[in-house]
Structure formats: C-alpha cells, structure tokens
Protein backbone atom coordinates (compact mmCIF):
# COMPACT_ATOMS: atom_id res chain seq x y z
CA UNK A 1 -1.05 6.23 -32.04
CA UNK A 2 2.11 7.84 -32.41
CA UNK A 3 3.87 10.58 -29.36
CA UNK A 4 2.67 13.44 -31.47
CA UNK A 5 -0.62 12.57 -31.76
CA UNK A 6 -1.08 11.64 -28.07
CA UNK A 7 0.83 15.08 -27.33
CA UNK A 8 -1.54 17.19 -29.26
CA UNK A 9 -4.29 15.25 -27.42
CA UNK A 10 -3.16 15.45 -23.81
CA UNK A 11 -2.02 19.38 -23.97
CA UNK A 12 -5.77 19.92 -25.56
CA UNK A 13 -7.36 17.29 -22.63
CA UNK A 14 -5.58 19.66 -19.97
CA UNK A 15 -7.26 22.88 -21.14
CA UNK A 16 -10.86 20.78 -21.71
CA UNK A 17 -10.77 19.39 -18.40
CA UNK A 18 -10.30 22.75 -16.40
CA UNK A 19 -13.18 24.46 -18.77
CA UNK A 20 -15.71 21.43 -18.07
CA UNK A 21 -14.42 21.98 -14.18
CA UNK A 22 -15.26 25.62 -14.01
CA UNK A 23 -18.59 24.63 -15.37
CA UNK A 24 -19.08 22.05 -12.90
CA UNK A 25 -17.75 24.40 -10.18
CA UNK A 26 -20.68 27.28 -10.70
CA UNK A 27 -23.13 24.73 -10.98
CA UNK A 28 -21.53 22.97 -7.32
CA UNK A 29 -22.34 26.68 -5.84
CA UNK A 30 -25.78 26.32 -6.75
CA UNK A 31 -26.40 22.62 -6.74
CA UNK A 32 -30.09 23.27 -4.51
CA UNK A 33 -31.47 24.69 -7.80
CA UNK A 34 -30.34 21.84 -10.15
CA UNK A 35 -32.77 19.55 -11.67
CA UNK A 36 -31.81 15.97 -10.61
CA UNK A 37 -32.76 12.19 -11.68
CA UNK A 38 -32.02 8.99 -9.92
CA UNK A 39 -30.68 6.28 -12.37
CA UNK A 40 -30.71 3.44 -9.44
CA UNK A 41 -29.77 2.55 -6.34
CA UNK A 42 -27.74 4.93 -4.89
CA UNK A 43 -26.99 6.47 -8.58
CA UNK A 44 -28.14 9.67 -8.94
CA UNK A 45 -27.68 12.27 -12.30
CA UNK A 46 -28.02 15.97 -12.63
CA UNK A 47 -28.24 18.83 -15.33
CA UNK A 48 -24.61 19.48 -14.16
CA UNK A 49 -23.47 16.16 -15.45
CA UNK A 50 -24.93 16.25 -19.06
CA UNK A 51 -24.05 19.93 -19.41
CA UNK A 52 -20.26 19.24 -18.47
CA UNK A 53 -20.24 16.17 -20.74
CA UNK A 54 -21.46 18.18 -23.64
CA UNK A 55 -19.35 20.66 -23.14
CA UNK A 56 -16.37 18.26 -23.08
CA UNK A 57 -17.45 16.05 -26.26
CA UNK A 58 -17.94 19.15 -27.80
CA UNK A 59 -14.74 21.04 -27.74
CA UNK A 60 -12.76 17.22 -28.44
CA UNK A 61 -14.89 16.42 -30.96
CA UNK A 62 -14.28 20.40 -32.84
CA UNK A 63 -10.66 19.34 -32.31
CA UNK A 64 -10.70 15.65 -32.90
CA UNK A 65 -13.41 15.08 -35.06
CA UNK A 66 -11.92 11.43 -35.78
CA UNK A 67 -11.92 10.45 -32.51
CA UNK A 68 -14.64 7.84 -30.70
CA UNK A 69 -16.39 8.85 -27.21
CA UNK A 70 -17.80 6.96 -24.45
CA UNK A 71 -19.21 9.21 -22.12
CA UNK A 72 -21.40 8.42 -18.47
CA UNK A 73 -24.41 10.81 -19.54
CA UNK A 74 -24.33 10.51 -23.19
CA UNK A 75 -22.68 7.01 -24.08
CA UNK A 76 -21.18 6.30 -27.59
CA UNK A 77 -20.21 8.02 -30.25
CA UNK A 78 -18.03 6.55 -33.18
CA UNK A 79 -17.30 3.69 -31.22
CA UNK A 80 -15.01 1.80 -34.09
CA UNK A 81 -12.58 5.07 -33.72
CA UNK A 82 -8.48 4.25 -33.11
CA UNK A 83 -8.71 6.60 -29.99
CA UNK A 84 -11.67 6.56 -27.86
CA UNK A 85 -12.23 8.96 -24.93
CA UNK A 86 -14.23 8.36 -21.76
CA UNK A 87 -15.77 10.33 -20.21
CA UNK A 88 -16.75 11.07 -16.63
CA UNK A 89 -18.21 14.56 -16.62
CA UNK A 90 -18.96 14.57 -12.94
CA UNK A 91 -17.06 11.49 -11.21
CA UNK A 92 -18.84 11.25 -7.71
CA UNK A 93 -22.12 12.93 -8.34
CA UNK A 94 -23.52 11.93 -5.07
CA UNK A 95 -20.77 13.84 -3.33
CA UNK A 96 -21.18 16.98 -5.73
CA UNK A 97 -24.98 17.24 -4.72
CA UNK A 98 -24.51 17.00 -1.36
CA UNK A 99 -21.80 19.46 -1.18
CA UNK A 100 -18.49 17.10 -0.04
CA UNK A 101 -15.67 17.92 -1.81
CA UNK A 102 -14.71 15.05 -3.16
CA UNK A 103 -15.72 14.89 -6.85
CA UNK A 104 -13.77 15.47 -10.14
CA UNK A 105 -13.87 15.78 -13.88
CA UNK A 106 -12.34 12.49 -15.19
CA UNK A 107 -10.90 12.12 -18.93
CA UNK A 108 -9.07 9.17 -20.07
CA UNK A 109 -7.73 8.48 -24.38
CA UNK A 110 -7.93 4.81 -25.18
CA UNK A 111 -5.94 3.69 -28.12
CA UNK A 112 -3.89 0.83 -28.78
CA UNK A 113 -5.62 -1.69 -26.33
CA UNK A 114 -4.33 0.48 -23.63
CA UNK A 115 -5.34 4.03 -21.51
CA UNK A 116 -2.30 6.53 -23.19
CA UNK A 117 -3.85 9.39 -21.34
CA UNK A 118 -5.35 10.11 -17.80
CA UNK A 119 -6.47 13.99 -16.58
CA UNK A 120 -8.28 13.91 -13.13
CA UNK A 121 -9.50 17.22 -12.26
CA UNK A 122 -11.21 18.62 -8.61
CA UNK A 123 -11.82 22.47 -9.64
CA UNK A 124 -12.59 23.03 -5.66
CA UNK A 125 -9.43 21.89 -4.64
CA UNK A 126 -7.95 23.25 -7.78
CA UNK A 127 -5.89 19.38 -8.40
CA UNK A 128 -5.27 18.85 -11.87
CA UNK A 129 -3.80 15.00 -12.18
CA UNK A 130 -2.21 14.17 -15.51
CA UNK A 131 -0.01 11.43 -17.17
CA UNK A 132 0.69 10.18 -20.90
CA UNK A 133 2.23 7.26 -22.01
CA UNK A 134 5.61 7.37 -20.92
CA UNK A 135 6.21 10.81 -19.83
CA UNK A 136 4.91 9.69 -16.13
CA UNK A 137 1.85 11.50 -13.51
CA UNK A 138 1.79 14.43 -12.62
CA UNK A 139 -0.25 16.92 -9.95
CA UNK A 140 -0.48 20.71 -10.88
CA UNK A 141 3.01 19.94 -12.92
CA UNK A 142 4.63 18.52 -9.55
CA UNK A 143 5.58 15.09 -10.46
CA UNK A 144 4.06 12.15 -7.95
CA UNK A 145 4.98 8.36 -7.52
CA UNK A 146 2.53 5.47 -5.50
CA UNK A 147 3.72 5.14 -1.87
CA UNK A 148 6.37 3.00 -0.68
CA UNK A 149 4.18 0.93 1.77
CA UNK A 150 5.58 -2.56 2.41
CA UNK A 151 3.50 -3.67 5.17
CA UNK A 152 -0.39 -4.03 5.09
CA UNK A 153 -0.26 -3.48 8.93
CA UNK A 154 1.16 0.27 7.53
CA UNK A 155 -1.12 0.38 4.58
CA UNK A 156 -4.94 2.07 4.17
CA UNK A 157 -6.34 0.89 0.70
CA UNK A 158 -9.27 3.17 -0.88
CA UNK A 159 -12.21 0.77 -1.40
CA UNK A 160 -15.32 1.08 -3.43
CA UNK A 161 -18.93 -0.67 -3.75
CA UNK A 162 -21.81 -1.14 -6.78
CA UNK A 163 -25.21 -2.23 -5.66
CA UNK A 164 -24.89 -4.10 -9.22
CA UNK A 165 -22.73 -6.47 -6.90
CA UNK A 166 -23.71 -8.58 -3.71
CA UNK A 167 -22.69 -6.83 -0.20
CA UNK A 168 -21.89 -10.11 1.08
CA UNK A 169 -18.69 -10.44 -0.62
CA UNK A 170 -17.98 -7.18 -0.30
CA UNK A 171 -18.11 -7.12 3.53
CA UNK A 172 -16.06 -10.63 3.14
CA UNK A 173 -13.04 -8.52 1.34
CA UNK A 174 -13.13 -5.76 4.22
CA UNK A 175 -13.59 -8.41 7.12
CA UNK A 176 -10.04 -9.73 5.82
CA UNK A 177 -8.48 -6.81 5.25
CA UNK A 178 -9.58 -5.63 9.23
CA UNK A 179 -7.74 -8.98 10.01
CA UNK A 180 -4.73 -8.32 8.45
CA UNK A 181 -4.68 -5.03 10.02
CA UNK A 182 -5.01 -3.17 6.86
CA UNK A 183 -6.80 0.36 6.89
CA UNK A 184 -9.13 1.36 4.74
CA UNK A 185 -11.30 4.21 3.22
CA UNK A 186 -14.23 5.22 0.61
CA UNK A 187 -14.33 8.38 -0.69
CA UNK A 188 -16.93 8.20 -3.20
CA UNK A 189 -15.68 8.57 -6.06
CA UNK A 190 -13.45 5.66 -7.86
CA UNK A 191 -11.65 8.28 -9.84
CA UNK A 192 -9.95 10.45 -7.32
CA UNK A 193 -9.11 6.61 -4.90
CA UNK A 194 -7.06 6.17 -8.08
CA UNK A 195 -5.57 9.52 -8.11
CA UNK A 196 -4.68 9.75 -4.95
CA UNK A 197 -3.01 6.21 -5.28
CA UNK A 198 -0.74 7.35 -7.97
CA UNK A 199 0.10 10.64 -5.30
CA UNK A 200 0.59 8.27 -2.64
CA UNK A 201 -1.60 9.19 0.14
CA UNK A 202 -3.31 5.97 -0.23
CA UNK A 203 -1.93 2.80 -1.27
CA UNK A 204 -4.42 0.94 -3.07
CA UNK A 205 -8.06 1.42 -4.55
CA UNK A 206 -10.51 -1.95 -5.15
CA UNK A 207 -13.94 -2.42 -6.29
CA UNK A 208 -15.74 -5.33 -7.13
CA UNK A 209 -17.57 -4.01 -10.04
CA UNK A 210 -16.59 -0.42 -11.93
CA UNK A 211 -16.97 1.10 -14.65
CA UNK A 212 -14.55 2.07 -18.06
CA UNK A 213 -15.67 5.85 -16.95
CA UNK A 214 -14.76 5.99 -13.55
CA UNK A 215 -10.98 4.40 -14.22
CA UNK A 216 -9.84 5.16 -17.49
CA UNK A 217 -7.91 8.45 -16.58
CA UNK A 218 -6.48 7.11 -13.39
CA UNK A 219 -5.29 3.80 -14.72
CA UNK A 220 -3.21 5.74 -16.95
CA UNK A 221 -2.29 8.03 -13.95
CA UNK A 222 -1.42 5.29 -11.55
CA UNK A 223 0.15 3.29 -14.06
CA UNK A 224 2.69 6.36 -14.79
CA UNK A 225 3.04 7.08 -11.28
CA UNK A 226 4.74 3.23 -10.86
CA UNK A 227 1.65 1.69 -9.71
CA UNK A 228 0.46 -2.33 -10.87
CA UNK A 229 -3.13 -3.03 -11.35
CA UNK A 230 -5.06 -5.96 -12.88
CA UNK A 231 -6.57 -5.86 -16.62
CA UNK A 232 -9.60 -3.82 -16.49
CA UNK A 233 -9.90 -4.36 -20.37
CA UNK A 234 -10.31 -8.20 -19.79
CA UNK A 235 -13.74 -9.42 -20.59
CA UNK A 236 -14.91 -6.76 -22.33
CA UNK A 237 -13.92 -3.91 -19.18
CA UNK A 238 -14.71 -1.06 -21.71
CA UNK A 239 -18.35 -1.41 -22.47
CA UNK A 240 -19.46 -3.98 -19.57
CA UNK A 241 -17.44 -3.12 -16.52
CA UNK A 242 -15.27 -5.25 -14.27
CA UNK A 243 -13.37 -5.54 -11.43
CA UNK A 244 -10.68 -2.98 -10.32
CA UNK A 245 -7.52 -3.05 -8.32
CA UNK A 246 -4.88 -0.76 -8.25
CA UNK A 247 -1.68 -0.45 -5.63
CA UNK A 248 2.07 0.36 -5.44
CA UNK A 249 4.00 -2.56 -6.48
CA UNK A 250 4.62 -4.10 -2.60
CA UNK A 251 1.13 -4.52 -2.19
CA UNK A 252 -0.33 -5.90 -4.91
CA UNK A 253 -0.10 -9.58 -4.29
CA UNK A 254 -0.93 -9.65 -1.00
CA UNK A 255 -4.06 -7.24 -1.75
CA UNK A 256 -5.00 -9.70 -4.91
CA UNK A 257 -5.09 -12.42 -1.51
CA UNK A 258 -7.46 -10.79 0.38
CA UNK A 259 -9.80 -9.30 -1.67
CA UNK A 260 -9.57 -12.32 -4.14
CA UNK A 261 -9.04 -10.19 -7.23
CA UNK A 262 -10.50 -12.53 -10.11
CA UNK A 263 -9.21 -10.49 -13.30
C-alpha cells in the first residue's frame, strides 16, 4: 500500500473514530438502560458495542469498499482484502459499563504484513492517539515518544490478563517483576496500556494472551512513538491471538526476562 493510499485512509480513520466515540459517549451516559450479554468469564458485550462497530464498518466500508474488516462484535468481512481493519468498537467494555473512564474506540489498517495505521480514541477524556507508517504518534496533534526509563527499579509496566490463560503463570510474571522492584498497573483495557506506552506515562504493557482487536492500533502507535515489541503476527496473531509485549527500547530485554516473553 502506497503513502497515498494509507493517507486517504488515516485522515478518513480520524474523523470515523471520533463519530463512533460520540456514539459510544451518549450511550456511556446512559449505560443502566443498555441491554447487555456476557460472552465468558469476565467478558461482557453490550448494544453499545455492536452499534459503534456498525457504525464504524459502515462509514469505511462506503469509503473503502475494497477493504477487509475484522471487527470484536461482528468478525470478518472480506478477509482476503490487501488492507484489513480491526476493529475494537468499545476496547474495555467492562470499564464502560461500570462507569470508569478508562475505555476507548480502537482502529488499526493492516496491510503489508504489518499495522500502517493506529487511532486510539477516549471521547471522555477527549484523547485522540494516532500514527501512520512513518510519519510517527501523535496525541490531539501533540507529538509523543515512549519514556526514557532505564532502570526497572524506576519503571511501572501496564499488565494485562485472559481467563483463556492459566493465573498461575500469570502471578509467576508479576511475582518477578515485584522482585526486581518493577511497578506495575492494569487498567483494563489493552488498548489504551499501549497508548499510554507510546505517550510515556507507562513504560511497558504485557499480556499473556490478546487479541488482533485490542492491539492493532497501538502497535502501530507505539511502534511510531520509538517503542520495540515482539511479533504479534507470529503464529497466526491476527485471527488466533497471542502474546503481547510492548516497551521503550531500554526495557525490553530485561522485561522479555521476567515475564518470559515466548514470541
């Protein structure tokens, strides 16, 4: 896919991912009257998400009709496509419901084997992250960079956990990271850990087991923002999942260590 096409794409992405936020904002306001499923353990799914995930497919898809989609809600559409985008209408659902603030709208543009474009938007903190390929990350136009942490005594890595996992191993990675004095925290929602590692106010994000949806956009955006990460797209990351880990470029090996990063 060639700059102009990717251009075209990420102004239009921009405009998509504020609409599908306002969307998701009125329905935040009023999320005691919304009509909600559980799709597993701790996995829950609401009229909000489909809605927002319709709307989104549906104004890309008027403008891009070549274009593939893989979407949370809705999965696949044209999945042989040179450009794929996926989708997270409503990345951190369980926080949205429950009224924390820490959810987003979460667009990525696969093409090429690699993520050319990441938009990470909270509408109630009104933080629009963006990056393309080679043009670098961006928050509300400002640009940002990962942190300069060295040390992991100085460092407080974003962590996540799927119930499609063990906990044993899970509570292994944070037992080592407590012993080499490295913070850490869980938002609840993969998406925004990876934004606000490519912003620098954290310096990593990890999880065992994630999905194409929840990282796609912020891959991109950390990658832009000088970050290193492992290869998501390894095994089949798009359509099965895998393993995660994303940090400035100090970090990353000795992070890889503790957590034992396998990909």
């Amino acid at each position: 896919m060639d700059t102009s096409e990717i251009e075209i794409r990420y102004w239009a992405a921009l405009g998509v991912a504020r609409e599908a936020g306002r969307l998701a904002a009125e329905a935040y306001h009023r999320r005691g009257e919304l009509d909600i499923e559980r799709k597993g353990t701790q996995d829950l799914v609401s009229e909000a998400d489909r809605a927002c995930e319709d709307k989104i497919v549906g104004a890309l898809q008027q403008l891009f009709p070549e274009d593939g989609f893989l979407g949370e809600e809705r999965g696949a559409k044209n999945p042989g496509a040179k450009a794929i985008w996926i989708i997270d209408p409503i990345d951190g659902t369980a926080n949205f419901l429950r009224g924390i603030p820490l959810w987003c709208v979460s667009l990525g543009l696969l093409a090429d084997g690699e993520f050319v474009i990441g938009v990470i938007y909270n509408p109630v903190t009104e933080e629009l992250y963006a990056a393309r390929r080679g043009k670098g990350a961006t928050l509300n136009g400002r640009k940002i960079e990962v942190s300069k942490t060295r040390s992991l005594e100085e460092a407080r890595l974003c962590i996540g956990f799927s119930y499609r996992r063990p906990a044993a191993p899970h509570a292994e990675a944070v037992k080592a990271l407590l012993e080499a004095h490295c913070e850490y925290s869980r938002l609840g929602s993969g998406a925004l850990g990876l934004a606000f590692t490519a912003d620098g106010r954290l310096d990593g994000y990890w999880e065992a087991h994630i999905n194409a949806w929840d990282v796609a956009a912020g891959l991109c955006i950390v990658k832009e923002a000088g970050g290193r990460m492992n290869d998501f797209l390894s095994g089949d990351g798009l359509n099965k999942g895998n393993e995660v880990l994303v940090s400035n470029p100090h970090l990353y090996a000795p992070l890889s260590a503790l957590v034992k990063i396998k990909s």
